[in-house]
Protein backbone atom coordinates (compact mmCIF):
# COMPACT_ATOMS: atom_id res chain seq x y z
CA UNK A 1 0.00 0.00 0.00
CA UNK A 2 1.52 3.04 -0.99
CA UNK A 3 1.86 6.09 1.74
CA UNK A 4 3.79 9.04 2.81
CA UNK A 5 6.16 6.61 4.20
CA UNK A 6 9.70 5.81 1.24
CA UNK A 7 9.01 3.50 -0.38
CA UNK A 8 11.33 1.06 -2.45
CA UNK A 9 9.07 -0.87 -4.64
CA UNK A 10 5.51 -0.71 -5.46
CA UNK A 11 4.84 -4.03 -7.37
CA UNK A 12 4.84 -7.26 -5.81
CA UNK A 13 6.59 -8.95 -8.25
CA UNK A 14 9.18 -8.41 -10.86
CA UNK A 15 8.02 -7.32 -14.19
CA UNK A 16 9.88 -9.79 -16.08
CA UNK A 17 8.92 -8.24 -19.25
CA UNK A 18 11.56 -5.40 -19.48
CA UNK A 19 15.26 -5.60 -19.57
CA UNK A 20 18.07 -3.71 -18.15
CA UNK A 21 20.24 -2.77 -21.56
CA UNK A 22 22.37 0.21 -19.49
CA UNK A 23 23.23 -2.68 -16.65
CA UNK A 24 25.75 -5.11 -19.06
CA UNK A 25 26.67 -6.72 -15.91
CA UNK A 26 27.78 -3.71 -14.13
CA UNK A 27 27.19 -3.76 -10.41
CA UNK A 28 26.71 -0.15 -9.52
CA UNK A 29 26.47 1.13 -5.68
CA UNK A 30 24.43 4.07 -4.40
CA UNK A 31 21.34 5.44 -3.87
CA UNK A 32 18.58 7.31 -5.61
CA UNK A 33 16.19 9.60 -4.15
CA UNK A 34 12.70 9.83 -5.14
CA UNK A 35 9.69 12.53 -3.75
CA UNK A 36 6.47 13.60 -4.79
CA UNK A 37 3.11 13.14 -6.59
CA UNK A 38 1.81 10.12 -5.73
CA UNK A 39 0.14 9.81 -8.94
CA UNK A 40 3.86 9.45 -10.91
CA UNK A 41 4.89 7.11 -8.15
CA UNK A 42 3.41 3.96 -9.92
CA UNK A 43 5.49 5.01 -12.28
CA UNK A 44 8.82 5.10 -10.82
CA UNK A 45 7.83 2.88 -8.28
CA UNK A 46 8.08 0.14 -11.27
CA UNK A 47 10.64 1.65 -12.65
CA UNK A 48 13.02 1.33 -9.45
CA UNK A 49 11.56 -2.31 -8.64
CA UNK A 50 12.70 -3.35 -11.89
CA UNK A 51 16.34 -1.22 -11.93
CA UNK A 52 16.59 -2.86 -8.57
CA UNK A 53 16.47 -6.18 -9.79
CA UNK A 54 19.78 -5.86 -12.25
CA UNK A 55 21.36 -3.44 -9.86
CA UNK A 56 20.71 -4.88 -6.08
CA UNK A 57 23.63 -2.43 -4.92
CA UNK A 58 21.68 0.16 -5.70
CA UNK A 59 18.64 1.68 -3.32
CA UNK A 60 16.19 3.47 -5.23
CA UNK A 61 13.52 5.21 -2.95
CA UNK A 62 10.36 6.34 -3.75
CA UNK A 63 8.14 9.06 -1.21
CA UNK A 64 5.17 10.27 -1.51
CA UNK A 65 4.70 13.62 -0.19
CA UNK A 66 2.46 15.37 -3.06
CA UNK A 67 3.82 17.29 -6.17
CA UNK A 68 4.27 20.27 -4.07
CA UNK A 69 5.59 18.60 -1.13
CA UNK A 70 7.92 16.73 -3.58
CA UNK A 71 9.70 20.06 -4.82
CA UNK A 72 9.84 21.28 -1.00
CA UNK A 73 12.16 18.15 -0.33
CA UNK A 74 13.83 18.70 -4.22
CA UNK A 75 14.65 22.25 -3.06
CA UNK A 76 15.58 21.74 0.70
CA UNK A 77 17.69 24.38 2.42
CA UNK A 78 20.32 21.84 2.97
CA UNK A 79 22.26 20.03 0.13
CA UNK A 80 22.26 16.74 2.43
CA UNK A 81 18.24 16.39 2.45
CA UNK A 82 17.53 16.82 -1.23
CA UNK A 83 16.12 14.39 -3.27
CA UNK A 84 17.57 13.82 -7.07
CA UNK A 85 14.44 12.98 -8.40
CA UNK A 86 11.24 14.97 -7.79
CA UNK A 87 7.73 13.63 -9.35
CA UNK A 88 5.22 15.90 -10.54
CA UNK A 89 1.79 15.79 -11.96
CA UNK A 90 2.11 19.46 -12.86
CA UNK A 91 4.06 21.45 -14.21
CA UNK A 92 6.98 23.37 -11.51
CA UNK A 93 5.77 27.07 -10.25
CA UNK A 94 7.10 30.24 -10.63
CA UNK A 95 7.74 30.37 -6.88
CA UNK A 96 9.40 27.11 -7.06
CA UNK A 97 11.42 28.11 -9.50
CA UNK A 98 12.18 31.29 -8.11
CA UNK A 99 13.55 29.07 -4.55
CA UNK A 100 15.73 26.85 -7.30
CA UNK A 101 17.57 30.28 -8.21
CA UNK A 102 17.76 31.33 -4.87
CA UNK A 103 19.27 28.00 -3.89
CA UNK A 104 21.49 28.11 -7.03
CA UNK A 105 20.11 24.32 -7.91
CA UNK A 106 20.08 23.54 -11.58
CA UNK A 107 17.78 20.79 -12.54
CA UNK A 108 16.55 19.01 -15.71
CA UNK A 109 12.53 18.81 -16.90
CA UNK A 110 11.55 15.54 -18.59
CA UNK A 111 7.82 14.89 -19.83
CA UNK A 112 7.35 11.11 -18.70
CA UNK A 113 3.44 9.87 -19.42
CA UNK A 114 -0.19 11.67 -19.66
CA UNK A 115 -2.93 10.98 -17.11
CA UNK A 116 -6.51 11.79 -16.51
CA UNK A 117 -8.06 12.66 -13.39
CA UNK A 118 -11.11 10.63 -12.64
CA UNK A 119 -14.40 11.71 -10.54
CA UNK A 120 -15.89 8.89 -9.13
CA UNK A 121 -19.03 7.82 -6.58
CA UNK A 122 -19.71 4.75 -4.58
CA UNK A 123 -20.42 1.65 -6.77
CA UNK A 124 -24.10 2.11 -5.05
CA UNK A 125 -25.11 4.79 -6.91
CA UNK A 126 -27.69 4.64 -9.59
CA UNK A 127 -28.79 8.38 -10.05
CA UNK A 128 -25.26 9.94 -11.15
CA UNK A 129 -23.89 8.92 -14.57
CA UNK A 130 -22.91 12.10 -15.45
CA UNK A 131 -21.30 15.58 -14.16
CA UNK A 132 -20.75 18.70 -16.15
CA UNK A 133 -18.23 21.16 -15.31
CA UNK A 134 -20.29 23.98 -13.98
CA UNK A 135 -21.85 21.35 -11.84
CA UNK A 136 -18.55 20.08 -10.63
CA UNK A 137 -17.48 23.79 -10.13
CA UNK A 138 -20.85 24.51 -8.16
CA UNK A 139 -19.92 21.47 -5.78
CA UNK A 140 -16.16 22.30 -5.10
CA UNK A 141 -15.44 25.72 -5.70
CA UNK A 142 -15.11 27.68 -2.40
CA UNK A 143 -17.77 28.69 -0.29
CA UNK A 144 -20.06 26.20 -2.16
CA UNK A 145 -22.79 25.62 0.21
CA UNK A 146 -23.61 22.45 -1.53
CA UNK A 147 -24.26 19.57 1.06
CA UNK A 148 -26.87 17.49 -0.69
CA UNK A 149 -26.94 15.63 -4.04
CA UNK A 150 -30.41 17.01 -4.53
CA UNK A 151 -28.80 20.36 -4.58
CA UNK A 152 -26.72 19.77 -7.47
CA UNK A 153 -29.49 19.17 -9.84
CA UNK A 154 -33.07 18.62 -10.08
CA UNK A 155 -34.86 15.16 -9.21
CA UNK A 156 -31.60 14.33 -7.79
CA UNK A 157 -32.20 12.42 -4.36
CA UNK A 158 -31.90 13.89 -1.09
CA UNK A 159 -28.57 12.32 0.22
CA UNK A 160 -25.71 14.10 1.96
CA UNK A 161 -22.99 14.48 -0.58
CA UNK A 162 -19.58 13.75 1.35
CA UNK A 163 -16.29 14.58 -0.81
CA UNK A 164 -13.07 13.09 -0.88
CA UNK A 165 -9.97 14.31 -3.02
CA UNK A 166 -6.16 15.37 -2.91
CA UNK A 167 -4.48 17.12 0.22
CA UNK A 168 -3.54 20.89 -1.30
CA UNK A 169 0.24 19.70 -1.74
CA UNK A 170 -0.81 17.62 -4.22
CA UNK A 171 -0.23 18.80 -8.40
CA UNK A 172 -3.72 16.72 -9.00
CA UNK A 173 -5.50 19.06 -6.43
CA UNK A 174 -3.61 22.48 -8.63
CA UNK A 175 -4.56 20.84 -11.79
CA UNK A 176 -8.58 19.95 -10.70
CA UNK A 177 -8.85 23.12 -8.92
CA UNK A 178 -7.57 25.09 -12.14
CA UNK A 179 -8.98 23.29 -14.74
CA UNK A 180 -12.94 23.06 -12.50
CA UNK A 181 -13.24 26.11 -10.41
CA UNK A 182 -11.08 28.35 -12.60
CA UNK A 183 -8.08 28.90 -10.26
CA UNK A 184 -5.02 26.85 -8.45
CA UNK A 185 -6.22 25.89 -4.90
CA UNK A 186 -9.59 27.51 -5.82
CA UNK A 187 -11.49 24.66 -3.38
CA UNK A 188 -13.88 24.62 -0.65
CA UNK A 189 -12.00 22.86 2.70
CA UNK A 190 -14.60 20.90 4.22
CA UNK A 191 -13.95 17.49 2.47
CA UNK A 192 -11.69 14.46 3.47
CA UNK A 193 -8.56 15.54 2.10
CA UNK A 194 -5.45 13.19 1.65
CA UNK A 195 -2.03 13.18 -0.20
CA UNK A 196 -2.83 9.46 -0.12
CA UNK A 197 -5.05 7.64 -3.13
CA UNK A 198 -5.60 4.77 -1.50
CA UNK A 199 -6.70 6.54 1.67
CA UNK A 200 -9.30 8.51 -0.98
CA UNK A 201 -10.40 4.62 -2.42
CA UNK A 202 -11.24 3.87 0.94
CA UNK A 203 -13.21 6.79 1.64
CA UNK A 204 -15.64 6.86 -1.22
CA UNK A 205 -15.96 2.94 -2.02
CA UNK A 206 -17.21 3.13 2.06
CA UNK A 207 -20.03 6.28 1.62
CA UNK A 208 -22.77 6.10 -0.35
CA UNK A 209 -23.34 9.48 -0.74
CA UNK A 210 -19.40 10.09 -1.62
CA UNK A 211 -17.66 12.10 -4.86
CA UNK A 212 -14.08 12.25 -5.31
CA UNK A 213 -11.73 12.51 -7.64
CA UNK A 214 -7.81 11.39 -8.12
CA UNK A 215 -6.01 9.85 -10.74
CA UNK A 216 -6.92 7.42 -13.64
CA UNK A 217 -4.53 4.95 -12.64
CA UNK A 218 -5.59 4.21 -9.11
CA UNK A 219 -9.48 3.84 -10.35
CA UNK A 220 -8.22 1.63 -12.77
CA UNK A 221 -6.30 -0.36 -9.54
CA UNK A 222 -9.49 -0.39 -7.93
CA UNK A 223 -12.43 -0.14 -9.89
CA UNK A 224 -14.59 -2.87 -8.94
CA UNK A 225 -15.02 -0.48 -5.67
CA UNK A 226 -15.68 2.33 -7.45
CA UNK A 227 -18.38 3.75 -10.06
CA UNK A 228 -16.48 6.08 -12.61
CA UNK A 229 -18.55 9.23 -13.77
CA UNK A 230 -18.29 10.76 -17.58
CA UNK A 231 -17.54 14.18 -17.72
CA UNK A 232 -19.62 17.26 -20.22
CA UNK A 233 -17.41 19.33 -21.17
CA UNK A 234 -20.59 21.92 -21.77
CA UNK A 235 -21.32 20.74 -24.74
CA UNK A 236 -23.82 17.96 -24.21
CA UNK A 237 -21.24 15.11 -25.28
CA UNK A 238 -20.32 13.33 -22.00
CA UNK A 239 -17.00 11.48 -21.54
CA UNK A 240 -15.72 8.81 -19.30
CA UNK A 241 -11.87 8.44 -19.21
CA UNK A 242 -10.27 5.66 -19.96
CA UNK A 243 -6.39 4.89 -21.98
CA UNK A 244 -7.95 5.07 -25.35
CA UNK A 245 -9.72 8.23 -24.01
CA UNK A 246 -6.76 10.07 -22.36
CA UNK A 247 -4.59 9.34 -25.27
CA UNK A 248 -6.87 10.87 -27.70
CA UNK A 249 -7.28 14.33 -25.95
CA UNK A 250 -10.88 13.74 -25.58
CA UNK A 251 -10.93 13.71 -22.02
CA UNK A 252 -11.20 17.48 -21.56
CA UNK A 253 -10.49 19.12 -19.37
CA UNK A 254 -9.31 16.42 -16.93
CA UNK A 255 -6.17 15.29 -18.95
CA UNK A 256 -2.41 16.31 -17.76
CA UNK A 257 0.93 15.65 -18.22
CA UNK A 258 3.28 13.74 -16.00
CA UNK A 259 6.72 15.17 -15.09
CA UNK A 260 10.19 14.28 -13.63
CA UNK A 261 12.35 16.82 -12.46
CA UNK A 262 15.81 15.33 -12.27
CA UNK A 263 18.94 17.60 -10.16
CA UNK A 264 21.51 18.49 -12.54
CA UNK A 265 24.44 18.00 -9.97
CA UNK A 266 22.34 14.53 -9.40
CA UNK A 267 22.11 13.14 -12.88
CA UNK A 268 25.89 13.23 -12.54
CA UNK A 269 26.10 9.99 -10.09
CA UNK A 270 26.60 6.74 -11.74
CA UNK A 271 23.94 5.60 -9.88
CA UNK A 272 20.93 8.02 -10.74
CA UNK A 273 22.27 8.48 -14.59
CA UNK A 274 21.94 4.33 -14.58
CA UNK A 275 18.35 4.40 -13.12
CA UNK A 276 17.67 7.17 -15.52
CA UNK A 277 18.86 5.56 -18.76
CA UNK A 278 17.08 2.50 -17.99
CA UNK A 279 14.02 4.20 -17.36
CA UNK A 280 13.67 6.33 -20.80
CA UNK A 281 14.98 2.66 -22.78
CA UNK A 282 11.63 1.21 -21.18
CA UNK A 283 9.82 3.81 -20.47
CA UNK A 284 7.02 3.00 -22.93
CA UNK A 285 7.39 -0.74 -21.11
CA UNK A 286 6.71 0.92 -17.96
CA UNK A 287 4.41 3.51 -17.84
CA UNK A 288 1.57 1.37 -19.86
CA UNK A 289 2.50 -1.69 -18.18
CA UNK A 290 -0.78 -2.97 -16.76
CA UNK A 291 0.04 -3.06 -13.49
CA UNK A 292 0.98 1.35 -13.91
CA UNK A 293 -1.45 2.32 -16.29
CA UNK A 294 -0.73 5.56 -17.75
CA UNK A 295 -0.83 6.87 -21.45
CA UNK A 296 2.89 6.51 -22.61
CA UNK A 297 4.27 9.61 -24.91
CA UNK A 298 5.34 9.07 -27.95
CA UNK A 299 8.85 7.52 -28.94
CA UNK A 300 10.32 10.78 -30.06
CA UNK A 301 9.66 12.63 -26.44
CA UNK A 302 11.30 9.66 -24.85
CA UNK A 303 14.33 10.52 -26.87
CA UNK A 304 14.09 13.84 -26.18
CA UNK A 305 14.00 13.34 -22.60
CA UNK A 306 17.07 11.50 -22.70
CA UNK A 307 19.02 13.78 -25.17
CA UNK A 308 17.87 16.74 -22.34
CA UNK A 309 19.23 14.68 -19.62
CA UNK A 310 22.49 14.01 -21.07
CA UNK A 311 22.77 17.65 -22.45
CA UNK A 312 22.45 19.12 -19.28
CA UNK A 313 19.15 20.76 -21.23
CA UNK A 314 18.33 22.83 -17.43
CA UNK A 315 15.41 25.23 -16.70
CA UNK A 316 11.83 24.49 -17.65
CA UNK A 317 10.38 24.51 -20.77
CA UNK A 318 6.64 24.38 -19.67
CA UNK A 319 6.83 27.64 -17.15
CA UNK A 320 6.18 29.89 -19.81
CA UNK A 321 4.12 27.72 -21.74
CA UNK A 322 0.21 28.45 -21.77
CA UNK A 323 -1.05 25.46 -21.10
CA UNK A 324 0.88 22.06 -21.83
CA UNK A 325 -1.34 20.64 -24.81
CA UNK A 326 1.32 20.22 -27.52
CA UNK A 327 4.55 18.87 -25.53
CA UNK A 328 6.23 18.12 -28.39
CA UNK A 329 6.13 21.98 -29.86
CA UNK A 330 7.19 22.78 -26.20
CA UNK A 331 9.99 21.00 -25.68
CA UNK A 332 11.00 21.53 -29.20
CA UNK A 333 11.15 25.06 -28.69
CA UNK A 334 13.09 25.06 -25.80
């Protein structure tokens, strides 16, 4: 079960279906720090399992502190407590990236996989099939007075509506908040917050009048406790997430990109270059691997990432970007 606590390995068993081409029989020592959104940590969760498995000298880590709580730890005060790795399911801040200057740390942006954020309700419920935005915004955006389903629409039943979804250190909470209610950490505060999904699966599979939201992947992990709801867009064509979906760009506007942000003095250790290298070789492997399942990019952002990595290609390309819809113009430009 994943939780704030490091953890080293996510799967319970190897996935014997990827290789370690950067390994050649190299026994490498080290470590490898990991932190942040526990949506990515599936990700490099099975990513440092694996790595693990052709390099056992090597400890790779993975926390889970949020995406915002991640780049607290990437961009610690003191040099001893950083992590080399942060996840993120959002793009870094300005005010992050202002502390990075301040602390003179350089570090590397890679685009690793594209997620969408599910809203779901308890597997009980027959009356909600559907949400639209503005109703979603009515429900969560601060000082909503909305405690009742039958307040959300007509001929809806009257049920205390109980919601569930990410603690505000968490990029999934930035992204829903900005792409629902208009605004970053525009949210009401009286829900059942957690930076924990499995915590939030708990929750709403156990109340019948519950409504959460988190990522794709962990519905996915645990849907036969959970009913998924489509999202309308406003425009009377309701969607329901799902790979196909995500990968398309229908999903709107629930769909984001998946980061890691990778310490330029790190990437310099045998160790975390290794774990790297192997990564972007599988990364297709990994991140669609049905035990992870995310929408993998494309072949030629995989290569990019690694050509940036091994450039020394520092700074962010996406914190001047409006939006991140076309990550391959983005990237390209910068």
């Amino acid at each position: 079960m994943l939780s704030k606590a490091r953890v080293g390995v996510l799967l319970g068993c190897t996935l014997s279906l990827l290789t370690a081409p950067t390994a050649r029989g190299e026994k490498l020592t080290g470590s490898v720090k990991i932190d942040g959104s526990s949506t990515v940590a599936p990700i490099t969760s099975a990513a440092a399992e694996m790595f693990m498995a052709k390099q056992p000298r090597v400890r790779v880590t993975v926390g889970i502190s949020g995406t915002g709580g991640g780049f607290k730890k990437f961009l610690d005060q003191k040099e001893s407590l950083r992590t080399d790795i942060s996840d993120a399911s959002r793009a870094i801040k300005p005010t992050e990236l202002k502390r990075a200057a301040s602390l003179g740390i350089e570090f590397i942006e890679v685009p690793i996989g594209i997620d969408g954020i599910a809203v779901m309700v308890h597997p009980s419920n027959t009356f909600i099939e559907t949400l639209t935005v503005d109703e979603l915004k009515k429900i969560w955006e601060p000082g909503s007075s909305i405690t009742n389903w039958s307040q959300v629409r007509k001929g809806l039943p009257n049920l205390p509506i109980r919601l569930y979804g990410p603690g505000t250190d968490s990029g999934t909470f930035d992204y829903f908040t900005k792409a629902i209610c208009g605004k970053e950490k525009a949210s009401r505060s009286d829900y059942t917050a957690s930076e924990s999904d499995n915590v939030l699966v708990r929750g709403i599979a156990g109340d019948k009048g519950a409504l959460g939201y988190f990522g794709y992947s962990y519905y996915e992990a645990n849907k036969n406790k959970l009913k998924l709801v489509a999202i309308d867009n406003s425009d009377g064509h309701p969607v329901a997430p799902s790979l196909d979906v995500i990968r398309s760009g229908a999903y709107k506007p629930l769909s984001r990109p998946l980061f890691l942000y990778v310490n330029a003095e790190s990437f310099k250790k045998p160790a975390v270059r290794s774990f790297l290298q192997f990564f972007f070789e599988n990364a297709r492997k990994i991140v669609e691997h049905p035990r992870v399942n995310y929408v993998a990019l494309s072949d030629s952002l995989y290569t990019m990432g690694w050509q940036r990595l091994e450039s020394g290609k520092t700074g962010s390309a996406t914190a001047k970007a409006k939006g991140v819809k076309n990550l391959n113009k983005i990237f390209t430009d910068h």
